[in-house]
N, C-alpha and C. Protein backbone atom coordinates (compact mmCIF):
# COMPACT_ATOMS: atom_id res chain seq x y z
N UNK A 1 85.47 94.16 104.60
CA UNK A 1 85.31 92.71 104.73
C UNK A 1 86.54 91.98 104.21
N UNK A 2 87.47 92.34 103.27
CA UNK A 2 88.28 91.89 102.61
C UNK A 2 89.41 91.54 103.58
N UNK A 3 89.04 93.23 104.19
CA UNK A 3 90.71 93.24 105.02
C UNK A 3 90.30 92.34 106.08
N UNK A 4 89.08 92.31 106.80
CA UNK A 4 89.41 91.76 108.01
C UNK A 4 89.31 89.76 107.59
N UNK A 5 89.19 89.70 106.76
CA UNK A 5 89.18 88.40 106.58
C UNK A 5 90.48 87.52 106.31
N UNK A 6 90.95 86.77 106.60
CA UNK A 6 92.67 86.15 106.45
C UNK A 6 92.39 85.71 105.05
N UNK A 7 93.51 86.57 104.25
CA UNK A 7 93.52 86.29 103.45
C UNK A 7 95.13 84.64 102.80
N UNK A 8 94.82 84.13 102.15
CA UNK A 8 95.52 82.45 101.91
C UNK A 8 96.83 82.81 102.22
N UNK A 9 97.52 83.78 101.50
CA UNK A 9 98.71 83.79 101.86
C UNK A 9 99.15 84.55 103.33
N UNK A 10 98.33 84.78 104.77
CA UNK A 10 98.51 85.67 105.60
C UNK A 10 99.46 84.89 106.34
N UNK A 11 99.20 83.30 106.84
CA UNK A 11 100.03 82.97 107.81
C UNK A 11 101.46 82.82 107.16
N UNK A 12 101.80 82.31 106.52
CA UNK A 12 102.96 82.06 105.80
C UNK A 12 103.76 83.48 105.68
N UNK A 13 102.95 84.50 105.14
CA UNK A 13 103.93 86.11 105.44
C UNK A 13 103.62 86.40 106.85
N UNK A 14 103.28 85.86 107.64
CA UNK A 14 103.00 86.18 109.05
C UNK A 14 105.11 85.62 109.43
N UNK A 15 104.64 84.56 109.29
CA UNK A 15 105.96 83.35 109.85
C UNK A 15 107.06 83.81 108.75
N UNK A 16 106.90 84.38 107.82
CA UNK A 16 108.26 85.00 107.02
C UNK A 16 108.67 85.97 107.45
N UNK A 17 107.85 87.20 107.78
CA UNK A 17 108.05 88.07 108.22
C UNK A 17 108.79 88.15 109.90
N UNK A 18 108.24 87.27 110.32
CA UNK A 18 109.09 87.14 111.96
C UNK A 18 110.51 86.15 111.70
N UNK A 19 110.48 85.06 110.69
CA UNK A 19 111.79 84.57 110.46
C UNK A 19 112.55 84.86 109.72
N UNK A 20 112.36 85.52 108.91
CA UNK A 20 113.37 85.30 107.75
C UNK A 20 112.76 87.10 106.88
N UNK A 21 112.27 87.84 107.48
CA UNK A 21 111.98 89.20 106.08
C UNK A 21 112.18 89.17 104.94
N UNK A 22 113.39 88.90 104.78
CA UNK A 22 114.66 89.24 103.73
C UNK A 22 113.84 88.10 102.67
N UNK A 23 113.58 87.15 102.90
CA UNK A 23 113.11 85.83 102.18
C UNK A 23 111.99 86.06 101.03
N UNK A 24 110.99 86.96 102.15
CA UNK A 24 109.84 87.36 102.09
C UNK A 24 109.78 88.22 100.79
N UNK A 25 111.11 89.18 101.05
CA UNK A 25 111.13 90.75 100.39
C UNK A 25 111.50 89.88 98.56
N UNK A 26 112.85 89.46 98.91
CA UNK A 26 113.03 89.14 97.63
C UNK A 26 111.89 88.02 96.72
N UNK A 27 111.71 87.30 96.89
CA UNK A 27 110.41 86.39 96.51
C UNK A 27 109.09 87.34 96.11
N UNK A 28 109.08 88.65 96.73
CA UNK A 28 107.71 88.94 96.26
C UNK A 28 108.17 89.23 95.23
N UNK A 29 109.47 90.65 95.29
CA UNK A 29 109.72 91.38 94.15
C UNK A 29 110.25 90.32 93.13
N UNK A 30 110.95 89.15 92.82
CA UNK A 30 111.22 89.08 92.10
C UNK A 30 110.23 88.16 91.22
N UNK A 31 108.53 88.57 92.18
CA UNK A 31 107.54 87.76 90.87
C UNK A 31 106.75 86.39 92.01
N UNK A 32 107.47 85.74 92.74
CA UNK A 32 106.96 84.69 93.49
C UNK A 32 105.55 84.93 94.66
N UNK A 33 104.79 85.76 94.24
CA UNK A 33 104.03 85.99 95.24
C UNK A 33 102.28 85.57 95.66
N UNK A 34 102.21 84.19 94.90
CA UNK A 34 101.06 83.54 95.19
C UNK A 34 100.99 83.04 96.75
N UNK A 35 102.14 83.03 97.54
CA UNK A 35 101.76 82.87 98.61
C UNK A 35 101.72 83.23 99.64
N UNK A 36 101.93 84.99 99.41
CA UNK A 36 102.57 86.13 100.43
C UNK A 36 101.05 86.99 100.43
N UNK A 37 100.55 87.60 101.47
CA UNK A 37 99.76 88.51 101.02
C UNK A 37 100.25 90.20 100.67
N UNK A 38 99.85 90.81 99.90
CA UNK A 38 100.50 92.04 99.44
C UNK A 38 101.08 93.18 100.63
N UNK A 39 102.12 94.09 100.68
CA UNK A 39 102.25 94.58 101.83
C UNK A 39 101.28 95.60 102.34
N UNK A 40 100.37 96.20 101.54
CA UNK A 40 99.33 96.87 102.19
C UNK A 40 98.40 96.12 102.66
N UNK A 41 97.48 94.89 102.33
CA UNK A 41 97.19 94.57 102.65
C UNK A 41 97.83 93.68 104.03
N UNK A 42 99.11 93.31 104.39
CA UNK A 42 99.23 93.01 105.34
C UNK A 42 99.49 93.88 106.85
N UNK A 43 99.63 94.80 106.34
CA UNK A 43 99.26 95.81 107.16
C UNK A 43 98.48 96.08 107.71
N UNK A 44 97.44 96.54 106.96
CA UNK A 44 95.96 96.63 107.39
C UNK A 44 95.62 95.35 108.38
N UNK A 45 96.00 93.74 107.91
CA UNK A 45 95.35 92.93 108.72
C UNK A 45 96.43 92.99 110.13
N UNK A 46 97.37 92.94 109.93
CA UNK A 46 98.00 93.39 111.32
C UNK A 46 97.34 94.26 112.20
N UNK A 47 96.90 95.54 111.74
CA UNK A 47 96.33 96.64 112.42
C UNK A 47 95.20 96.03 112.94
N UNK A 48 94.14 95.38 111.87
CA UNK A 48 93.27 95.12 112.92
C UNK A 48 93.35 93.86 113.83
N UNK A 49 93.50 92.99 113.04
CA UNK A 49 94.06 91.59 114.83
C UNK A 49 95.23 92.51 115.62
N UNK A 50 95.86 92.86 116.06
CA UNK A 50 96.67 92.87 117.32
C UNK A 50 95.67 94.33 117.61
N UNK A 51 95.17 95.08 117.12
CA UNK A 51 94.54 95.87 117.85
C UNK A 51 93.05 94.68 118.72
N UNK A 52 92.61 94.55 117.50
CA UNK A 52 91.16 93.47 118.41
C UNK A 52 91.65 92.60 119.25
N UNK A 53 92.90 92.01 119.53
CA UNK A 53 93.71 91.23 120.58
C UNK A 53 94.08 91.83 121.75
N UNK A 54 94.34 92.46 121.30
CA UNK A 54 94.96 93.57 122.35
C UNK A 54 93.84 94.24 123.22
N UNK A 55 92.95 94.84 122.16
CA UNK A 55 91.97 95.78 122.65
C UNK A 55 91.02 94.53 123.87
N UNK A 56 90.96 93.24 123.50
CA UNK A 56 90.02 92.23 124.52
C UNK A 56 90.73 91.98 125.46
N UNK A 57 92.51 91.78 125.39
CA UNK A 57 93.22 91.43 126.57
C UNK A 57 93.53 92.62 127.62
N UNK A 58 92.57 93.49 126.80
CA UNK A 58 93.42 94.92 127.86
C UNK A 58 92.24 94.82 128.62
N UNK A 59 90.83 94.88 127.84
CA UNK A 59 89.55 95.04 128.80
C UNK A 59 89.58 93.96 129.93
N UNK A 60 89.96 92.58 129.84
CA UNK A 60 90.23 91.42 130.33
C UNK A 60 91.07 91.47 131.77
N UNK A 61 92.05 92.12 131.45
CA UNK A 61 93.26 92.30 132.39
C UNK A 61 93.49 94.05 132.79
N UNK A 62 92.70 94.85 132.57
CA UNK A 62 92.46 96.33 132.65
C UNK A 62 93.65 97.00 132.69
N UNK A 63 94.56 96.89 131.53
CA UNK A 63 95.55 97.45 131.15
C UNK A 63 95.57 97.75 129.58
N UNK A 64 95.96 99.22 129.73
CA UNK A 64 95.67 99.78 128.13
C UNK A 64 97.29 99.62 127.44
N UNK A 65 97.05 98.47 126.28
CA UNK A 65 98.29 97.72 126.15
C UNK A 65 98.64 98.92 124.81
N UNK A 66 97.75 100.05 124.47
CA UNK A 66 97.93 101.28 123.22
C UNK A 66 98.56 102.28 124.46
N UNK A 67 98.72 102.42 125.25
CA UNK A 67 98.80 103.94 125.85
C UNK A 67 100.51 104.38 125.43
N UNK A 68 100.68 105.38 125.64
CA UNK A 68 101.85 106.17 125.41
C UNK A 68 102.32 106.43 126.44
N UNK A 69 101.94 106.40 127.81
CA UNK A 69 102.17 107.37 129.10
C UNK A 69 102.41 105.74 129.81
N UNK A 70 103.07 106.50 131.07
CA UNK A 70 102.59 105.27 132.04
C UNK A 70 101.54 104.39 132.85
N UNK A 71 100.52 105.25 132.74
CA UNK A 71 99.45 104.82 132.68
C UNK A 71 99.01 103.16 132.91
N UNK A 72 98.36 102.47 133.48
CA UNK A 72 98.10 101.32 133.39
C UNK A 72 96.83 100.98 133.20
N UNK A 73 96.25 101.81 133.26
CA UNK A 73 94.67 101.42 133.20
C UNK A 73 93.88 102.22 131.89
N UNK A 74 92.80 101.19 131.61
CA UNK A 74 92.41 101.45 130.36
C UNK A 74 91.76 103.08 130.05
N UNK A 75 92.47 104.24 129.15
CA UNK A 75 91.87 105.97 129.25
C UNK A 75 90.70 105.56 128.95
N UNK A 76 89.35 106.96 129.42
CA UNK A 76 88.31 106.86 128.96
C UNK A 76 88.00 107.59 127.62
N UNK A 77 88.85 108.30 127.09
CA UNK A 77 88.95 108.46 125.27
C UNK A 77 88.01 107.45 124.88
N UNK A 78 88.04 107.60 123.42
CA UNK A 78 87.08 107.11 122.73
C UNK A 78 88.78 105.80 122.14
N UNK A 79 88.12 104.43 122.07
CA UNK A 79 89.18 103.73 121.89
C UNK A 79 89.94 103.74 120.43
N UNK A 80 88.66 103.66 119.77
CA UNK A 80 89.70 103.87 118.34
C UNK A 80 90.88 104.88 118.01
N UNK A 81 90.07 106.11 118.16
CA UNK A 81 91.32 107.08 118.18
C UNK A 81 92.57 107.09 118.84
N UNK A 82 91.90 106.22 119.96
CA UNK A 82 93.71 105.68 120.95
C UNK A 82 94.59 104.66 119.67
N UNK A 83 93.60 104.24 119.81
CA UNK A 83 94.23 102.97 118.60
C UNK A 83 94.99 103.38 117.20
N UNK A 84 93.97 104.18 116.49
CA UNK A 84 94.79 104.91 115.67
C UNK A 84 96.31 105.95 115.77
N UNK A 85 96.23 106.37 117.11
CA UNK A 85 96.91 107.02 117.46
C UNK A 85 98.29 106.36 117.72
N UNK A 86 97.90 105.48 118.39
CA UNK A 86 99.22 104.93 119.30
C UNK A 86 99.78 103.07 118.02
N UNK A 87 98.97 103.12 117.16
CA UNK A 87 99.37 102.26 116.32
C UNK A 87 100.99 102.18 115.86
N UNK A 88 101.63 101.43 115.60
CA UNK A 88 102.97 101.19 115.21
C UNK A 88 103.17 101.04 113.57
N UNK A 89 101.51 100.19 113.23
CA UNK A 89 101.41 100.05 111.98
C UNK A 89 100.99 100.69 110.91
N UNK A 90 100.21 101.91 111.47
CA UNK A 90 100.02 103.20 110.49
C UNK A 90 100.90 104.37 110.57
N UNK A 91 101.72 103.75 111.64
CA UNK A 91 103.24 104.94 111.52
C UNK A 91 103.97 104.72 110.67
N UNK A 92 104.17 102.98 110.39
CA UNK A 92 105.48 102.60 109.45
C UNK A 92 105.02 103.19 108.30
N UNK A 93 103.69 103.07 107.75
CA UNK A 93 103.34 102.65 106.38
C UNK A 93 103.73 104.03 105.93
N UNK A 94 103.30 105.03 106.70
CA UNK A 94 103.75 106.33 106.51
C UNK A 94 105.49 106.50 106.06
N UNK A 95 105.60 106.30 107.17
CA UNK A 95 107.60 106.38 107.31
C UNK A 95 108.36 105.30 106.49
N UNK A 96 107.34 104.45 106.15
CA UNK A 96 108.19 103.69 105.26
C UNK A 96 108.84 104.07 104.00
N UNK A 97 108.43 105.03 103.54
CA UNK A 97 108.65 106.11 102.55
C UNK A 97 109.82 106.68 102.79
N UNK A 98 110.24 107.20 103.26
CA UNK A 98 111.81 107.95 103.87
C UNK A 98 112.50 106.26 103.83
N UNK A 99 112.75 105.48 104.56
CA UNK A 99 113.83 104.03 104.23
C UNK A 99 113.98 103.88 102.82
N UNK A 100 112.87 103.47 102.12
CA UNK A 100 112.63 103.22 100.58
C UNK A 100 113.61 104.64 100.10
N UNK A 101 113.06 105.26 99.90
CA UNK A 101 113.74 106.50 99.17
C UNK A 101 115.03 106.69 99.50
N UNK A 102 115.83 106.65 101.09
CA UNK A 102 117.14 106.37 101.18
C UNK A 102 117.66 105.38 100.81
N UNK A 103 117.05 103.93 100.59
CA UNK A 103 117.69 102.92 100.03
C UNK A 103 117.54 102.78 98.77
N UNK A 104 116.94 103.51 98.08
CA UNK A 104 117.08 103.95 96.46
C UNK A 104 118.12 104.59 96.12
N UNK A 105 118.60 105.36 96.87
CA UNK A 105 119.73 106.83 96.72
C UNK A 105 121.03 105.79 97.18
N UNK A 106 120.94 104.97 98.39
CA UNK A 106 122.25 104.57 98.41
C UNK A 106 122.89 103.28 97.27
N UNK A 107 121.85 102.55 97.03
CA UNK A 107 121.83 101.27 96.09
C UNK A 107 122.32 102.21 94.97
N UNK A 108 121.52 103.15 94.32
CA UNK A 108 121.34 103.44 93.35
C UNK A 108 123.35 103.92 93.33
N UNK A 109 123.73 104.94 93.97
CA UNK A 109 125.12 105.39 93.96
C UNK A 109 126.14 104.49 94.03
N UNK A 110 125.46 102.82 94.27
CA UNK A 110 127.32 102.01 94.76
C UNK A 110 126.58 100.77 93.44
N UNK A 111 125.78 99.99 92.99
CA UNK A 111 125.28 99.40 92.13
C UNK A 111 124.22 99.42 91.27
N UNK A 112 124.21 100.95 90.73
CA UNK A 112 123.38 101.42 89.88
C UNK A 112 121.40 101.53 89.85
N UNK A 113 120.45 101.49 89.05
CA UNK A 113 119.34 101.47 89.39
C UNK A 113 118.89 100.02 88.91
N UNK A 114 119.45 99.05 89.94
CA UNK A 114 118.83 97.82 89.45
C UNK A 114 117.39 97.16 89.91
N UNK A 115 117.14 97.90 91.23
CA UNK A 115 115.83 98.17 91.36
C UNK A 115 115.33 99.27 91.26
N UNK A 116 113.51 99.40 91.08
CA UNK A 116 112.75 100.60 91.38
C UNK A 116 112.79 100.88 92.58
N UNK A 117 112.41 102.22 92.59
CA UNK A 117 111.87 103.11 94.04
C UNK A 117 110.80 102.26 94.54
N UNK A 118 109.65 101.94 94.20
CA UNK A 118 108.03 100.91 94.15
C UNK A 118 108.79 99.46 94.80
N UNK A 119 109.47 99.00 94.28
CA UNK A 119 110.52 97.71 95.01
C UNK A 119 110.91 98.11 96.16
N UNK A 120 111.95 99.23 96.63
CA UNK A 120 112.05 99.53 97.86
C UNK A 120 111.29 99.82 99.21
N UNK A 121 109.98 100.60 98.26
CA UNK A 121 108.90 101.14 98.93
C UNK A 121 108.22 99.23 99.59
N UNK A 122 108.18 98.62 98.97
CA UNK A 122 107.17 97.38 98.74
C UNK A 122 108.91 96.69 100.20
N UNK A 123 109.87 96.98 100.33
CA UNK A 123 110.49 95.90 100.73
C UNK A 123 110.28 96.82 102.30
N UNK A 124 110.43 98.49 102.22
CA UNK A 124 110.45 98.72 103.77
C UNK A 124 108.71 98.42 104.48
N UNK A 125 107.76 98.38 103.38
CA UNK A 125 106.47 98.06 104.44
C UNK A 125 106.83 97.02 104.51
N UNK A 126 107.29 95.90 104.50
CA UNK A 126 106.99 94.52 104.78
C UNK A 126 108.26 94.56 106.15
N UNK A 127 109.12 95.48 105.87
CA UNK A 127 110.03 95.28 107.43
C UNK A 127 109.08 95.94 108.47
N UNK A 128 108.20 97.30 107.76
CA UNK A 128 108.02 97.66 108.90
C UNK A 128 106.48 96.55 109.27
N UNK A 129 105.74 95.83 108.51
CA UNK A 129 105.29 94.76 108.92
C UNK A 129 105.66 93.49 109.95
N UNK A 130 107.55 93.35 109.86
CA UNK A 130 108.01 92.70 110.51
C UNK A 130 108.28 93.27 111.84
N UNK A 131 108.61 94.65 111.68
CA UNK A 131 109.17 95.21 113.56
C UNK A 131 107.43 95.53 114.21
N UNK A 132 106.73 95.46 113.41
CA UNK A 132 105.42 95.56 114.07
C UNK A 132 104.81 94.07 114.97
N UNK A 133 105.02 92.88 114.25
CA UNK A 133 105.23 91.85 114.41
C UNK A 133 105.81 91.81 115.78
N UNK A 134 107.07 92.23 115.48
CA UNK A 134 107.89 91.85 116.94
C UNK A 134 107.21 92.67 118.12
N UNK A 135 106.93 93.64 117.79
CA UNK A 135 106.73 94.88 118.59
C UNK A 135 105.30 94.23 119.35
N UNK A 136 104.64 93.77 118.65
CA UNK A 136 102.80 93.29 119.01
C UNK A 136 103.43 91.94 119.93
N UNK A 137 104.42 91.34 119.41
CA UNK A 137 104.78 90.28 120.30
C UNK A 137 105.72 90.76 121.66
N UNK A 138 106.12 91.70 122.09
CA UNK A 138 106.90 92.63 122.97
C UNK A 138 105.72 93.46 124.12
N UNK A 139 104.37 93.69 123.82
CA UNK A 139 103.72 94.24 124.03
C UNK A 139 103.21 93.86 125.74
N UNK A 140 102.96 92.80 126.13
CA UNK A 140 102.62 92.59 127.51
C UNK A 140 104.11 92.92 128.11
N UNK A 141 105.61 92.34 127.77
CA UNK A 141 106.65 92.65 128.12
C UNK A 141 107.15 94.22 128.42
N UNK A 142 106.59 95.31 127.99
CA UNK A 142 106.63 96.73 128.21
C UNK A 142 105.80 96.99 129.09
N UNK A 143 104.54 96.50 129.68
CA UNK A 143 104.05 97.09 130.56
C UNK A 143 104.19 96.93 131.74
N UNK A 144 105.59 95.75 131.62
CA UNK A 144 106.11 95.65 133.17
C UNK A 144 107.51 95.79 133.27
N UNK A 145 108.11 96.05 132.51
CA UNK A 145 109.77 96.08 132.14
C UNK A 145 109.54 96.83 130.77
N UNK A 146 109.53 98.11 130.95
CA UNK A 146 109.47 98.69 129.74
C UNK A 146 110.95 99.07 129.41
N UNK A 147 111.99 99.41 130.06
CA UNK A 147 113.08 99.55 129.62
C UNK A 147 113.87 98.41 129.28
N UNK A 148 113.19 97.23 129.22
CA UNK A 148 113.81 95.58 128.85
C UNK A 148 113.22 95.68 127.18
N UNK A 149 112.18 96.11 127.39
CA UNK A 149 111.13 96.12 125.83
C UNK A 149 112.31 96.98 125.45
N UNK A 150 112.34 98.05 125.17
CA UNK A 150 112.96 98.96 124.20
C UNK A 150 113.79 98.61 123.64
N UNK A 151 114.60 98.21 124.89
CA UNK A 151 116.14 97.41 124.65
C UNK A 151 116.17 96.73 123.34
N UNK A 152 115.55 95.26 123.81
CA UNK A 152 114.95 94.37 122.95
C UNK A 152 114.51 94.53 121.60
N UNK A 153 113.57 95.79 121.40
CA UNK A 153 113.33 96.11 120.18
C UNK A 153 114.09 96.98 119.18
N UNK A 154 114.97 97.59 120.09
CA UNK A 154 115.91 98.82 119.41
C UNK A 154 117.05 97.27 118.53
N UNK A 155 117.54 96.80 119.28
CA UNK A 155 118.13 96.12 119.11
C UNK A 155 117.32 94.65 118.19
N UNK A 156 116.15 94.37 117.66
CA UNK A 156 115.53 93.92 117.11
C UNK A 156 115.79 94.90 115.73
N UNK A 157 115.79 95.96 115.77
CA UNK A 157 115.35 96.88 114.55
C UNK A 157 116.77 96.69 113.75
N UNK A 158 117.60 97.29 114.54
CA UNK A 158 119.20 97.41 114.07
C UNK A 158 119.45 96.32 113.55
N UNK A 159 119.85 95.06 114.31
CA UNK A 159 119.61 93.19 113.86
C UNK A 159 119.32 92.98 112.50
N UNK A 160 117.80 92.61 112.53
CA UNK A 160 116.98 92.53 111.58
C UNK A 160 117.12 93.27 110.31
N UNK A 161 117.28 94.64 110.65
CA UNK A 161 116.83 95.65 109.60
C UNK A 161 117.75 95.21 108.91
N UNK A 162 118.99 95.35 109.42
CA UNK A 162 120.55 95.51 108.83
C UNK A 162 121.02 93.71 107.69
N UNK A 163 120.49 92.65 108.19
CA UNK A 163 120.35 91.56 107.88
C UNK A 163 119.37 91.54 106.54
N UNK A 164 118.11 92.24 106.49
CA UNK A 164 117.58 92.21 105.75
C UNK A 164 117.95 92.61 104.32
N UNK A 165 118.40 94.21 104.78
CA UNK A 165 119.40 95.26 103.82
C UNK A 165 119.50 94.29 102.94
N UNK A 166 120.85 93.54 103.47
CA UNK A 166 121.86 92.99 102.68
C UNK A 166 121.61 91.93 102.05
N UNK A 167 120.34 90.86 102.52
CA UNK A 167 120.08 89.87 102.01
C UNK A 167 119.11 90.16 101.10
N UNK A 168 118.27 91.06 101.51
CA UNK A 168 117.31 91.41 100.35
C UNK A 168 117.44 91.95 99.12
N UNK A 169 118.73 92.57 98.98
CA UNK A 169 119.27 93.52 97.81
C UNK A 169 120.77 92.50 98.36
N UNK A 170 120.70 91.57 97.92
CA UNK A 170 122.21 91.11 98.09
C UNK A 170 123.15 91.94 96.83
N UNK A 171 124.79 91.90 97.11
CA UNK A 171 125.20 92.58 96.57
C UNK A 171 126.67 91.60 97.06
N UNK A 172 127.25 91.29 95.67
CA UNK A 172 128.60 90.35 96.33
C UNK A 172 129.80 90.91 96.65
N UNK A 173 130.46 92.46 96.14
CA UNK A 173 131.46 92.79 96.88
C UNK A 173 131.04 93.26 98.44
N UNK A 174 132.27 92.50 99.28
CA UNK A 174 131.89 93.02 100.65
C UNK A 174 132.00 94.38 100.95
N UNK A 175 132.93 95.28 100.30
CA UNK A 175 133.41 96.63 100.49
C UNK A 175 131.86 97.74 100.24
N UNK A 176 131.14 96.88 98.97
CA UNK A 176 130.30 98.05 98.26
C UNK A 176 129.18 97.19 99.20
N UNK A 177 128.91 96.64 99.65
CA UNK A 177 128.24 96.10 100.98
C UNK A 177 128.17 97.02 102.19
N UNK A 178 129.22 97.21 102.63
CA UNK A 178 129.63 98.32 103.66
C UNK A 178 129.47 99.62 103.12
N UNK A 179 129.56 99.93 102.14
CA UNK A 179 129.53 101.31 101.80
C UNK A 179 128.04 101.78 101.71
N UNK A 180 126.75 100.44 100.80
CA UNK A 180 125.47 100.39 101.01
C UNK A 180 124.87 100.60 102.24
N UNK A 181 125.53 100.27 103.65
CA UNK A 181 125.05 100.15 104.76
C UNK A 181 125.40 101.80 105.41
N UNK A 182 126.38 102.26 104.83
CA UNK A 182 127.04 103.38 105.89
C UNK A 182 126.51 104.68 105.29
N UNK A 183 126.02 104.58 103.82
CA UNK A 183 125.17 105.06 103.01
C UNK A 183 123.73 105.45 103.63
N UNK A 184 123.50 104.11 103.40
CA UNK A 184 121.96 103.97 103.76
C UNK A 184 121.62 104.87 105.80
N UNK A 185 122.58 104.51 106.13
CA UNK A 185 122.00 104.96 107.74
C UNK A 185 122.75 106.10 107.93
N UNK A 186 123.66 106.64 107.06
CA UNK A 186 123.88 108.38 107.26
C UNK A 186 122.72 109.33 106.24
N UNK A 187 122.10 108.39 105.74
CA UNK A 187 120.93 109.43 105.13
C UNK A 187 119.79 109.04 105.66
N UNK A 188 119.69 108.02 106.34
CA UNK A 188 118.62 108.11 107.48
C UNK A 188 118.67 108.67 109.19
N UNK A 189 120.01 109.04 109.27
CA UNK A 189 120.49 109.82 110.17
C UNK A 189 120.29 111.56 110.14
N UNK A 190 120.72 111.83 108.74
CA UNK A 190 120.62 113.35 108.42
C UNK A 190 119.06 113.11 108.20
N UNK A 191 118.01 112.19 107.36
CA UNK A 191 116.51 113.14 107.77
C UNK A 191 115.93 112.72 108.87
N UNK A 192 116.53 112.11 110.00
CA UNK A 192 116.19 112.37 111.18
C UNK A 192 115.95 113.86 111.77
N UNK A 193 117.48 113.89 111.51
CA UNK A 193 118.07 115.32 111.87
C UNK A 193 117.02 116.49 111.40
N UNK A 194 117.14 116.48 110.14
CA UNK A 194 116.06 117.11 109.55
C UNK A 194 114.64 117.17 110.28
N UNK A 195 113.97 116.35 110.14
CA UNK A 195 112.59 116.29 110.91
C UNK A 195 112.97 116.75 112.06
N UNK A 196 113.53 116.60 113.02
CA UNK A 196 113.94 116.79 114.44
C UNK A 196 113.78 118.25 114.45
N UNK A 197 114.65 119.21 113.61
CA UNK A 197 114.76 120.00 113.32
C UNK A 197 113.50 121.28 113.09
N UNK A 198 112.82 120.23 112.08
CA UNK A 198 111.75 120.91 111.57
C UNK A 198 110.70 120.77 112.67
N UNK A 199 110.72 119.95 113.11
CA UNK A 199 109.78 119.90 114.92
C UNK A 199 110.08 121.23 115.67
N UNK A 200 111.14 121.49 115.93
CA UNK A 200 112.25 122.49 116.60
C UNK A 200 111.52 124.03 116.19
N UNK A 201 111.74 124.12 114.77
CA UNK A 201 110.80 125.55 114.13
C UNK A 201 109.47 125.51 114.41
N UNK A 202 108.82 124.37 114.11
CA UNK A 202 107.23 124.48 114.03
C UNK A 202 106.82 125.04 115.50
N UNK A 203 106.89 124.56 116.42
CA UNK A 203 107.22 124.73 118.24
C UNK A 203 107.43 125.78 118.04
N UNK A 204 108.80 126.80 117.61
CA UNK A 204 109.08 128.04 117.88
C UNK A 204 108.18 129.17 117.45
N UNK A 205 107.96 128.70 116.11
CA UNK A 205 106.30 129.69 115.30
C UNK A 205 105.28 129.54 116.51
């Protein structure tokens, strides 16, 4: 009941989160957060409105706006499990863990441990709150131009993400700026690699 109910601070981190992240991130952590709702909890309420939105506009217009395939019409699966499945927002919360932990390791090596790991963790759910955001707003746009969507969002992620980085953990030399950034996305490059990898063995067993 908690979650599905809007909680005071939802619209306001709704509209931070699509304008400004970075705004969002620093203001919670540094204490300001009577008017943000927490990032798990905004998660959760994401998950369920754009799924219950989604899930009425698909029955409405008989297009399954969760599917993975090309598909256009609503599977006869059982819907939740589609839902759970094909969610964007119980992927991040997961994976948000790997960003946080690389942006601990790179911060931590060019301007010491001036934040926690729990700070980082708390700043990548709220991005991945934000590319979910975009993504739920992208969603009728993929099922007719799906290679316009991707575009759009790949290029939403990179944008955003990269903007956020820097504003959220501002840092005033420009050099150790660049070095934070080239840091941060070659160690999210190598545990790509990694996982990719480890996909690669599991398959071969």
């Amino acid at each position: 009941m908690s979650f599905s109910s809007l909680t005071p601070g939802f619209w306001s981190t709704f509209v931070g989160l699509l304008l400004h992240p970075w705004q969002v991130i620093r203001q919670y952590i540094n204490g300001r957060r009577a008017k943000y709702s927490p990032p798990v909890t905004m998660v959760m309420q994401l998950l369920l409105y754009s799924t219950f939105i989604y899930t009425i506009l698909g029955y409405i217009f008989h297009v399954d706006f969760f599917a993975s395939s090309s598909e256009d019409t609503i599977s006869t699966g059982n819907w939740i499990v589609n839902m759970l499945v094909s969610s964007d927002v119980i992927a991040k919360i997961f994976i948000a863990c790997v960003p946080a932990f690389n942006c601990y390791i790179a911060y931590g090596l060019t301007t010491g441990r001036k934040y926690n790991l729990a700070e980082y963790l708390t700043a990548a759910i709220y991005m991945g709150c934000s590319f979910s955001i975009y993504n739920n707003l992208l969603k009728p746009l993929a099922i007719f131009y799906p290679d316009t969507e991707r575009f759009i969002r790949i290029s939403i992620i990179i944008i955003i993400g990269t903007i956020s980085l820097l504003k959220a953990f501002p840092v005033k030399q420009w050099w150790r700026r660049c070095l934070i950034w080239i840091g941060f996305m070659s160690l999210n490059i190598l545990t790509l690699l990694i996982a990719v990898l480890i996909m690669l063995i599991v398959q071969l067993l």
